[in-house]
Protein backbone atom coordinates (compact mmCIF):
# COMPACT_ATOMS: atom_id res chain seq x y z
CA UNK A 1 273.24 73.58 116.31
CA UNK A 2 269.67 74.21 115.94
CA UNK A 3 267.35 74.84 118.99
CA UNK A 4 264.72 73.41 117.38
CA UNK A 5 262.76 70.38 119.05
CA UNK A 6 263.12 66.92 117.41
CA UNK A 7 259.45 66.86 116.76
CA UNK A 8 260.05 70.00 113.94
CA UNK A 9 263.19 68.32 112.27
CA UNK A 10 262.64 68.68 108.33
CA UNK A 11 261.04 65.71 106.85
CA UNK A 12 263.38 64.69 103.76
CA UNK A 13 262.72 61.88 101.40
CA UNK A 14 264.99 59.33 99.83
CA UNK A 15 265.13 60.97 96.55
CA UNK A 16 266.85 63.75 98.18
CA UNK A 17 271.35 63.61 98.34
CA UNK A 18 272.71 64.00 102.02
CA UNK A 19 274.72 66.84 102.19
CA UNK A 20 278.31 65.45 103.79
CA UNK A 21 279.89 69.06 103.36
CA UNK A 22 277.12 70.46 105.91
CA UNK A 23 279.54 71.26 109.24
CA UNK A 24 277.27 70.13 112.36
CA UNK A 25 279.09 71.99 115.39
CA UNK A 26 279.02 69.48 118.21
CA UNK A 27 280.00 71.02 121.04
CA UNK A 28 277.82 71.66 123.98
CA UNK A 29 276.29 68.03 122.80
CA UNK A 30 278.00 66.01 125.10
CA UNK A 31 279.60 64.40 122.36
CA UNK A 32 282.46 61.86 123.54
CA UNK A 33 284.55 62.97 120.27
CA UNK A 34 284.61 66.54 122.04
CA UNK A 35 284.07 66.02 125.84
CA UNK A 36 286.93 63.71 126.27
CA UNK A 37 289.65 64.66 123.61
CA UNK A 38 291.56 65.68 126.61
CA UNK A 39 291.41 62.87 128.47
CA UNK A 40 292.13 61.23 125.28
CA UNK A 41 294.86 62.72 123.44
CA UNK A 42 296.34 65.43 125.98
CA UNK A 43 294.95 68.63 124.40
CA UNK A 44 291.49 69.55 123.62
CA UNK A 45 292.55 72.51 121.37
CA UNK A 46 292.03 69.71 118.35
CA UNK A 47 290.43 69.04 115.47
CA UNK A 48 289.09 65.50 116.99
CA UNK A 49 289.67 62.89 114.65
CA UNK A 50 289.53 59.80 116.86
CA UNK A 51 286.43 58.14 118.42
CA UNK A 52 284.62 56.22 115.94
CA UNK A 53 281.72 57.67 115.24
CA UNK A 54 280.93 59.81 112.12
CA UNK A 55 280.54 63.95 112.10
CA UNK A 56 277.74 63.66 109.31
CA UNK A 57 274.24 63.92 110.38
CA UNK A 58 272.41 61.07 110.85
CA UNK A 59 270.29 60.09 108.56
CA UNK A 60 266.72 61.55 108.24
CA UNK A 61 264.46 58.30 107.89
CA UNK A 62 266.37 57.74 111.77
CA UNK A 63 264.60 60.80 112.84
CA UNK A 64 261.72 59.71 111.47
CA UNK A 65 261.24 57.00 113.15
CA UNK A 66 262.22 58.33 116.60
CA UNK A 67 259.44 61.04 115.72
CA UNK A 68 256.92 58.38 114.95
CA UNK A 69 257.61 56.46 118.62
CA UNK A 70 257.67 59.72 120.30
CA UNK A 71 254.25 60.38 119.13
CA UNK A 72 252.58 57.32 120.55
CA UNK A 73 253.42 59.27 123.93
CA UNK A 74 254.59 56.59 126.54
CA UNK A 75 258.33 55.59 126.27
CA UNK A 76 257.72 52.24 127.94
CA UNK A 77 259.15 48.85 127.66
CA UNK A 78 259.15 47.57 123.66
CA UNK A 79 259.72 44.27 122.54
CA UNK A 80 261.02 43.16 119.31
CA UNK A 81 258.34 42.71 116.73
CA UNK A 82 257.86 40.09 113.74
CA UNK A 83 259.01 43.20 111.29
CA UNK A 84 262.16 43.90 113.02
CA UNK A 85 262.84 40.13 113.04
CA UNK A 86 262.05 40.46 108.96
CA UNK A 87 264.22 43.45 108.45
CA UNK A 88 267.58 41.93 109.52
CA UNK A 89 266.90 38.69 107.61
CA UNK A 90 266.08 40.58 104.41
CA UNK A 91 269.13 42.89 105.03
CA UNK A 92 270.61 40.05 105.61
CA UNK A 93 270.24 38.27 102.47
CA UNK A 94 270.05 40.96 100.16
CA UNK A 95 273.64 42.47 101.11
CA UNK A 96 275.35 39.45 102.83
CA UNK A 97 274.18 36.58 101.00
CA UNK A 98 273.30 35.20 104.47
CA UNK A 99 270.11 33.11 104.44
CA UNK A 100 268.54 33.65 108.69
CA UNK A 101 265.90 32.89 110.61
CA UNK A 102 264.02 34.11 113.43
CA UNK A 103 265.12 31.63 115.80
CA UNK A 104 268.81 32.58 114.93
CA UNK A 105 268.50 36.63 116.21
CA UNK A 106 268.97 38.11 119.29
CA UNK A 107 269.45 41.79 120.17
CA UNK A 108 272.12 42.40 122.12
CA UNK A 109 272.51 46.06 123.82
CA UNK A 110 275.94 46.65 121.76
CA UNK A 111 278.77 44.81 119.75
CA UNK A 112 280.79 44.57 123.03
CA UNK A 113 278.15 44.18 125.20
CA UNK A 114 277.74 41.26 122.85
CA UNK A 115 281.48 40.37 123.42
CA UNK A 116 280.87 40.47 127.10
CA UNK A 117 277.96 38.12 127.30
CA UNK A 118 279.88 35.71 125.01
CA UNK A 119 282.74 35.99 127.48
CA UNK A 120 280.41 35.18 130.06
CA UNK A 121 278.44 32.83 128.82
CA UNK A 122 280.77 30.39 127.41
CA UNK A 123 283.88 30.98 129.45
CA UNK A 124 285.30 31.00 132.67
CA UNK A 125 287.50 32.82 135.28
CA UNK A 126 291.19 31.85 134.07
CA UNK A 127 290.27 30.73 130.72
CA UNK A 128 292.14 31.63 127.70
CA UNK A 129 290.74 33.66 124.87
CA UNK A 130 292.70 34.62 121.33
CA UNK A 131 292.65 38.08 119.84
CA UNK A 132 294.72 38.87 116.58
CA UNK A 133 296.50 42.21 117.57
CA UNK A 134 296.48 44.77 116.31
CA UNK A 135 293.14 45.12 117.02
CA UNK A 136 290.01 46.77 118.07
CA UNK A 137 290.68 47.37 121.82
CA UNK A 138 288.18 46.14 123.94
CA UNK A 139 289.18 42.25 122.45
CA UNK A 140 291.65 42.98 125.19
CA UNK A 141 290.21 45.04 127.40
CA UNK A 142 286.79 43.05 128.02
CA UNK A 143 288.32 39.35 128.85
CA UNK A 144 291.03 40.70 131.27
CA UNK A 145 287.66 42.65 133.23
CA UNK A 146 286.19 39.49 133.45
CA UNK A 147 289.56 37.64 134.84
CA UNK A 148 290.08 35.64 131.17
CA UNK A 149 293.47 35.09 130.00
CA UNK A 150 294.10 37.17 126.72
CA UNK A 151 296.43 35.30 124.23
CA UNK A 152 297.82 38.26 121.59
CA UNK A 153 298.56 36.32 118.28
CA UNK A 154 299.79 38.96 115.69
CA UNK A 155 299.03 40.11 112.67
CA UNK A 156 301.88 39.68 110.09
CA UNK A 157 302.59 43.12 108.82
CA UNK A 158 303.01 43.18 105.04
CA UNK A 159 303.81 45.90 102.66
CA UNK A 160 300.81 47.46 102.53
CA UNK A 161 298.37 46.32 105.19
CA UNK A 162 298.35 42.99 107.68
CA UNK A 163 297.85 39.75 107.00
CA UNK A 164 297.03 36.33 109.43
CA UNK A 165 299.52 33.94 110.52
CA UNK A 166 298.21 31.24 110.57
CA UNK A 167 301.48 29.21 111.31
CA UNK A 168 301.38 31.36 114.72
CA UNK A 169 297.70 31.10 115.16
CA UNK A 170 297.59 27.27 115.47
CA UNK A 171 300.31 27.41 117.81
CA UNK A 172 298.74 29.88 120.17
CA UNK A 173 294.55 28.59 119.97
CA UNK A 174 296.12 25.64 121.95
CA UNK A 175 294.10 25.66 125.52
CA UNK A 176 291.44 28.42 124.22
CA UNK A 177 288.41 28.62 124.94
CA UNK A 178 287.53 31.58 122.47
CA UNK A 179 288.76 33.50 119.52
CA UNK A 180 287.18 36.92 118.94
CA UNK A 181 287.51 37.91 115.44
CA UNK A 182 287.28 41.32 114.07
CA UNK A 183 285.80 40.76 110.29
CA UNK A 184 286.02 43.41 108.73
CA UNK A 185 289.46 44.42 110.70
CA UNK A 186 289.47 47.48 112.68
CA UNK A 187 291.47 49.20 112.86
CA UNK A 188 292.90 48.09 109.13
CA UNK A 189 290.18 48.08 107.85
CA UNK A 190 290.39 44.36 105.85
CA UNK A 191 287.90 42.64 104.29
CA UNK A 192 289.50 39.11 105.18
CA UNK A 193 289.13 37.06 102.26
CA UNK A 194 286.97 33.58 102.40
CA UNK A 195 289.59 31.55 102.08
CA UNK A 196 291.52 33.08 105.58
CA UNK A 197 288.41 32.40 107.28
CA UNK A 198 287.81 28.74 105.76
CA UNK A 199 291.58 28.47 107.70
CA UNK A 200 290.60 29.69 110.80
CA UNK A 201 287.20 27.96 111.07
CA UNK A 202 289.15 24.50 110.69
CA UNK A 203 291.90 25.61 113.44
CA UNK A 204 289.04 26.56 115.62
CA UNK A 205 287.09 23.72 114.90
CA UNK A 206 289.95 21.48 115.58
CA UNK A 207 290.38 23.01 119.15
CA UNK A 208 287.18 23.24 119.99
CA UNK A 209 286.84 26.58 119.99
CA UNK A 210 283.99 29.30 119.70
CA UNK A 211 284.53 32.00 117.44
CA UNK A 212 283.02 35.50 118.20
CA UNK A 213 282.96 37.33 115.15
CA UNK A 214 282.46 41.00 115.50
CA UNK A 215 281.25 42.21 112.04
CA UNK A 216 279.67 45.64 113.05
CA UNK A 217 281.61 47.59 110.01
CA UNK A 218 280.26 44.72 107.46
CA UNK A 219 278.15 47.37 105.53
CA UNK A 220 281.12 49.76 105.57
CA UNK A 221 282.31 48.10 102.61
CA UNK A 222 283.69 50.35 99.53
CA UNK A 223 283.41 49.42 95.33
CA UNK A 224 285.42 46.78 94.58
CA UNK A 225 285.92 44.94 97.95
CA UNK A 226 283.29 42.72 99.38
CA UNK A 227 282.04 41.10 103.18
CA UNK A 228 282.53 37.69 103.31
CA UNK A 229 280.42 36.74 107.05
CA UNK A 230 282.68 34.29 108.64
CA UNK A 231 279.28 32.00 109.26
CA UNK A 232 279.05 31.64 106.09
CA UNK A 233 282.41 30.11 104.87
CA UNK A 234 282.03 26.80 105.79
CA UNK A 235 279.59 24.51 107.81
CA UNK A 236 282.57 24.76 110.39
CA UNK A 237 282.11 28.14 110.65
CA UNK A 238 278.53 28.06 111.11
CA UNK A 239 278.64 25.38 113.92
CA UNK A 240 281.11 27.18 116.45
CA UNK A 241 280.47 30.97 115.85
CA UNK A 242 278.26 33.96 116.85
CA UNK A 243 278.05 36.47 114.54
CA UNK A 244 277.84 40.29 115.93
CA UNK A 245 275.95 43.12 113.91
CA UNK A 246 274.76 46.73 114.10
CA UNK A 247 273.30 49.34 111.90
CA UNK A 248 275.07 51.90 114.17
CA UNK A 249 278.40 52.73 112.80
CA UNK A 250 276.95 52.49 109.51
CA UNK A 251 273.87 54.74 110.02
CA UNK A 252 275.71 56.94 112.73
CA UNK A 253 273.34 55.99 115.45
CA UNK A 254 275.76 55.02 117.94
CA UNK A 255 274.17 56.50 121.00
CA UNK A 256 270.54 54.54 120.02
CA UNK A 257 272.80 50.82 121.33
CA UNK A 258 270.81 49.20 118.87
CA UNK A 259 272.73 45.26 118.14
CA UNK A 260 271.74 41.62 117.09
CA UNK A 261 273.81 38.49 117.62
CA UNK A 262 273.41 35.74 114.88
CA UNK A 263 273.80 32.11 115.83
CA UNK A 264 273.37 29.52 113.69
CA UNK A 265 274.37 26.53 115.93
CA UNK A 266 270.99 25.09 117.68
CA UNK A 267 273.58 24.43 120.75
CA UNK A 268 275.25 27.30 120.73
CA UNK A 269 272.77 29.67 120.39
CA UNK A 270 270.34 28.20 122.97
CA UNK A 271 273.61 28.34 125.41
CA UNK A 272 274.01 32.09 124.44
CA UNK A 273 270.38 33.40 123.93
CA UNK A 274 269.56 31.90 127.29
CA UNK A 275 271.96 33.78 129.05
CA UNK A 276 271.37 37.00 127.45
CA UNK A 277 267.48 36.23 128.46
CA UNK A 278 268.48 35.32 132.13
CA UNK A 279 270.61 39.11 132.56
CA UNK A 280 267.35 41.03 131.28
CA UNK A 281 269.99 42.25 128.16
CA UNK A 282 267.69 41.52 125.21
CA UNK A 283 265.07 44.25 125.92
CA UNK A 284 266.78 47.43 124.34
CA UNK A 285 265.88 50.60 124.39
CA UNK A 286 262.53 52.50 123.26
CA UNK A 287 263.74 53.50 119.68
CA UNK A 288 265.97 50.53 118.98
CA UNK A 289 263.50 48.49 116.90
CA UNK A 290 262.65 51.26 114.92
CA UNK A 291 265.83 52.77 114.24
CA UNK A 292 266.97 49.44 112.93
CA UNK A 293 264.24 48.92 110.39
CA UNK A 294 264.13 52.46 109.46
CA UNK A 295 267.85 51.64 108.13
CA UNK A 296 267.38 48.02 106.76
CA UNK A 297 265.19 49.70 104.02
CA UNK A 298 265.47 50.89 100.48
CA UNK A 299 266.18 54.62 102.03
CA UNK A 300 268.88 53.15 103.97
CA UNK A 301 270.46 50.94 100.92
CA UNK A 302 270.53 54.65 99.36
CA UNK A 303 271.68 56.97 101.88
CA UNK A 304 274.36 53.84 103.04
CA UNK A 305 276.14 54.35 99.37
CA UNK A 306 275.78 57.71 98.92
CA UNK A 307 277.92 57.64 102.83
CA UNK A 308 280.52 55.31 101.33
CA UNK A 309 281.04 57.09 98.27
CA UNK A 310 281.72 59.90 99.92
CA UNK A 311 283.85 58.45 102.78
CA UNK A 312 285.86 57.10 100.25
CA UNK A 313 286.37 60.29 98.42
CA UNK A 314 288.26 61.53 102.00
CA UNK A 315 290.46 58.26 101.96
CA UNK A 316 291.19 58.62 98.34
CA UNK A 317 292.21 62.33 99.68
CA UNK A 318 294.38 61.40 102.62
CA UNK A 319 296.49 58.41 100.26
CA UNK A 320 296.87 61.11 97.38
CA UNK A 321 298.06 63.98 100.05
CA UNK A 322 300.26 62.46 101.81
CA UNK A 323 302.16 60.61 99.41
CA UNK A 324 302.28 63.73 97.51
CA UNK A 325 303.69 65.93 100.36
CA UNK A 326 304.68 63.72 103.77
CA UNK A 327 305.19 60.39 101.86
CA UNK A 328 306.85 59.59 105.47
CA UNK A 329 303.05 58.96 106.68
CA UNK A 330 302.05 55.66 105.12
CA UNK A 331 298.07 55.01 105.20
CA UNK A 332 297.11 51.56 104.84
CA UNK A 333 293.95 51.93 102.55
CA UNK A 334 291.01 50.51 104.33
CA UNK A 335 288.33 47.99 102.28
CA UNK A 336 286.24 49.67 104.33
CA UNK A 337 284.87 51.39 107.25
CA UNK A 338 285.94 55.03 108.10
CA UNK A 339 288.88 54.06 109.89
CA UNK A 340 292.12 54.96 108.13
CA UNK A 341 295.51 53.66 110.01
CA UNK A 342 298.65 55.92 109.59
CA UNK A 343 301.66 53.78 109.63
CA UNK A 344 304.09 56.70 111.06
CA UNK A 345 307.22 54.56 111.56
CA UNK A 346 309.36 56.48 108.91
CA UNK A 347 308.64 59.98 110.76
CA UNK A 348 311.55 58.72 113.15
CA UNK A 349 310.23 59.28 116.80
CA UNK A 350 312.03 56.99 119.24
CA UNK A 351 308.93 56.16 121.25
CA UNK A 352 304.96 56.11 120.73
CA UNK A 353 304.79 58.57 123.00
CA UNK A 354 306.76 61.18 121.13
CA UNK A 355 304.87 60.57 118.57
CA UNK A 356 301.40 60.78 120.22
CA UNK A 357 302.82 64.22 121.57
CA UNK A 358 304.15 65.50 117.85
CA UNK A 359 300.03 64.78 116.24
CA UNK A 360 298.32 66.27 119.66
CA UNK A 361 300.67 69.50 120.53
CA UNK A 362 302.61 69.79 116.95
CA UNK A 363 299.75 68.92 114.38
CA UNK A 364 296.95 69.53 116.80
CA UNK A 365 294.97 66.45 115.28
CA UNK A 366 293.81 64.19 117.79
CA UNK A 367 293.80 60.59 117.19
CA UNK A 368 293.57 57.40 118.78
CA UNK A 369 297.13 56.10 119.40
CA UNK A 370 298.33 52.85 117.39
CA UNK A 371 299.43 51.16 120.69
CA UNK A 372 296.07 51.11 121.83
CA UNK A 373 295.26 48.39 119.68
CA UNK A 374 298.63 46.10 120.37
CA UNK A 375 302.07 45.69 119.82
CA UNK A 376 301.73 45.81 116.39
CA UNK A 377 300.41 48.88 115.97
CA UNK A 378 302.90 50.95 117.67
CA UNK A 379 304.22 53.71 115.15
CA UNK A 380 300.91 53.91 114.13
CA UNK A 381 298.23 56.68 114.55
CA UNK A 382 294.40 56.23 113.52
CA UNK A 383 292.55 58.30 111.62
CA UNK A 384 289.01 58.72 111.65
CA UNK A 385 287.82 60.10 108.15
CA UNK A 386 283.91 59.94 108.26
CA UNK A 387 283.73 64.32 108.34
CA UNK A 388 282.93 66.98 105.90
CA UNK A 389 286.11 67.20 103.44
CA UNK A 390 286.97 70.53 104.44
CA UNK A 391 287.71 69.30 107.96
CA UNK A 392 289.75 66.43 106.75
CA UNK A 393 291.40 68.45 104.34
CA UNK A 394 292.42 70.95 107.19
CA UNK A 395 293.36 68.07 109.51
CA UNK A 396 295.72 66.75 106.61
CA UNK A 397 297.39 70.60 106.10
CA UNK A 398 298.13 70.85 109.70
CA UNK A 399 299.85 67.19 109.66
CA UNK A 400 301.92 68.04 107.20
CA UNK A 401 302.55 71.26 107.86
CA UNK A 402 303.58 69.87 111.47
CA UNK A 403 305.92 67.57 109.76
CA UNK A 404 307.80 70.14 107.65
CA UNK A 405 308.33 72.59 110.64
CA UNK A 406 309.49 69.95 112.87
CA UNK A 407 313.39 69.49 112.93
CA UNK A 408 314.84 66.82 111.62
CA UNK A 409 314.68 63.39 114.07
């Protein structure tokens, strides 16, 4: 990595293609993906393949804007301007279909920081709150911190991906308080289609239950699929949810925390926005404004396809390989996001921990484990594909390479 200050980063323009082969060594960074792979997976002699955030560099108009705030010289408190405001309901619009207004925003220090304060603020000690496992982990993880009952109603596994049951779902919404939806699905990556969220707003309306809609990979979205906000389905949605956003997975900004909640409901969102005020969580950080702006723009419309076009160039790469030579690994192809999920069931180990061992000692890929997410996604491994080919390419070869050498289960 380059010793050079921030301040002496090349400028580049729009016009110019990102380069998504370039190899950006991250160690010595503190980089989670490196730091902890141990702690993680078991090994740290890895190619790390698991936290989510991307390897590619982050975008220059990012930089830019960093460079422009560091140059006013005093890194004080910032508040949220009328052109921040503007920038998410023009992003908004233009690639949701979502029509906002000021009132309706709120930064939030993080998608589940977001989760929390919902938990908090409309919840309490002993309540019950539904998650649809498998599923992002900290659904699970961030209720039972704050003493909330977790109710697991799973997925339905189909052929080629997971699908809701709703059957199952209005059985187990019965006495909750919340639902926290994951739209689009991590880690499956599904684009859940209007009509399963018309189903679930009239459960949840029914039960009189807020829906927390976590939608932070909703401009992860590749050709051919599209993001359907679950505010937007149906005036039931729009009266009992919060909608979660952030340019950071997108953009690969993780580490600027940089969030907004939507709220529709007048209600609802005075309930929520009032508690974020009273716990001092709405002033983010120094560069957050900025950063957000700098990629709700025409740059970031341009760099954000030439990202997905790519990204979905390595998932086309990991379906074609592996049916080709380990058709025993079975990747459900994602709508979007740069989360691929290895169903690994066929490879025969006799417990998720065997199997964890065979990708971190045998393969030397490390990966978040399937179980991590729920019941239901034991067997599987995820993938994370947003890196220079070559690396994923490599990370494929030493897969299947593992799987050939290993004896037969």
């Amino acid at each position: 990595m380059s010793n050079e200050p921030i301040m002496a980063l090349p400028q580049r323009g729009s016009g110019e293609g990102a380069n998504f082969d370039e190899i950006i060594p991250r160690e010595g960074t503190d980089a989670i993906k490196i730091d902890r792979v141990k702690d993680e997976c078991g090994s740290d002699d890895l190619i790390p393949m698991w936290v989510a955030d991307m390897d590619f560099r982050t975008p220059p108009f990012v930089f830019n804007a960093i460079r422009k705030r560091l140059e006013q010289g005093i890194l004080g408190y910032t508040c949220q301007n009328p052109p921040y405001y503007e920038s998410i309901i023009r992003w908004n619009k233009e690639q949701h279909g979502m029509d906002v207004t000021r009132e309706m925003i709120c930064y939030i220090p993080g998608v589940v920081s977001g989760i929390f304060l919902a938990v908090q603020a409309f919840t309490e000690k002993g309540d019950r709150i539904l998650i649809q496992e498998p599923v992002y982990h900290p659904f699970c993880f961030v209720p039972e911190a704050c003493k909330r009952q977790v109710v697991q109603s799973s997925l339905r596994r189909t052929e080629t991906s997971f699908a809701m049951d709703f059957d199952r779902l209005r059985q187990d919404i019965k006495g909750c308080k919340m639902m926290i939806l994951c739209n689009p699905h991590n880690p499956a990556g599904i684009c859940w289609k209007k009509e399963d969220l018309q189903q679930v707003a009239r459960i949840c309306a029914e039960e009189g239950v807020v829906v927390v809609s976590d939608e932070i990979h909703c401009d992860m979205v590749f050709r051919g699929h599209k993001h359907i906000p679950f505010a937007s389905v149906s005036e039931e949605a729009r009266r009992i949810s919060i909608t979660l956003q952030a340019p950071s997975k997108t953009f690969n900004m993780p580490g600027i925390v940089a969030s907004q909640a939507i709220v529709y409901d007048k209600k609802l969102r005075e309930q929520y926005f009032n508690y974020i005020w009273g716990t001092d969580q709405d002033l983010g950080n120094v560069f957050a404004c900025d950063c957000v702006m700098a990629c709700y723009s025409d740059e970031g419309r341009e760099w954000k396809q030439q990202m997905l076009d790519y990204v979905q160039g390595n998932i086309d790469l990991v379906v074609k390989r592996f049916a080709e030579e380990c058709p025993q690994i079975r990747p459900i192809v994602p709508d979007a996001s740069f989360l691929v999920f290895l169903d690994c069931t066929a490879l025969g180990f006799k417990t998720q921990g065997e199997l964890e061992h065979f990708f971190a000692f045998d393969a030397k890929v490390g990966m978040n484990s399937g179980a991590m997410f729920g019941k239901g996604g034991v067997g599987f491994m995820r993938m994370n594909v947003g890196s220079p080919r070559s690396i994923v390419n490599e990370a494929i070869s030493r897969i299947i390479n593992a799987c050939h050498s290993y004896p037969l289960r």
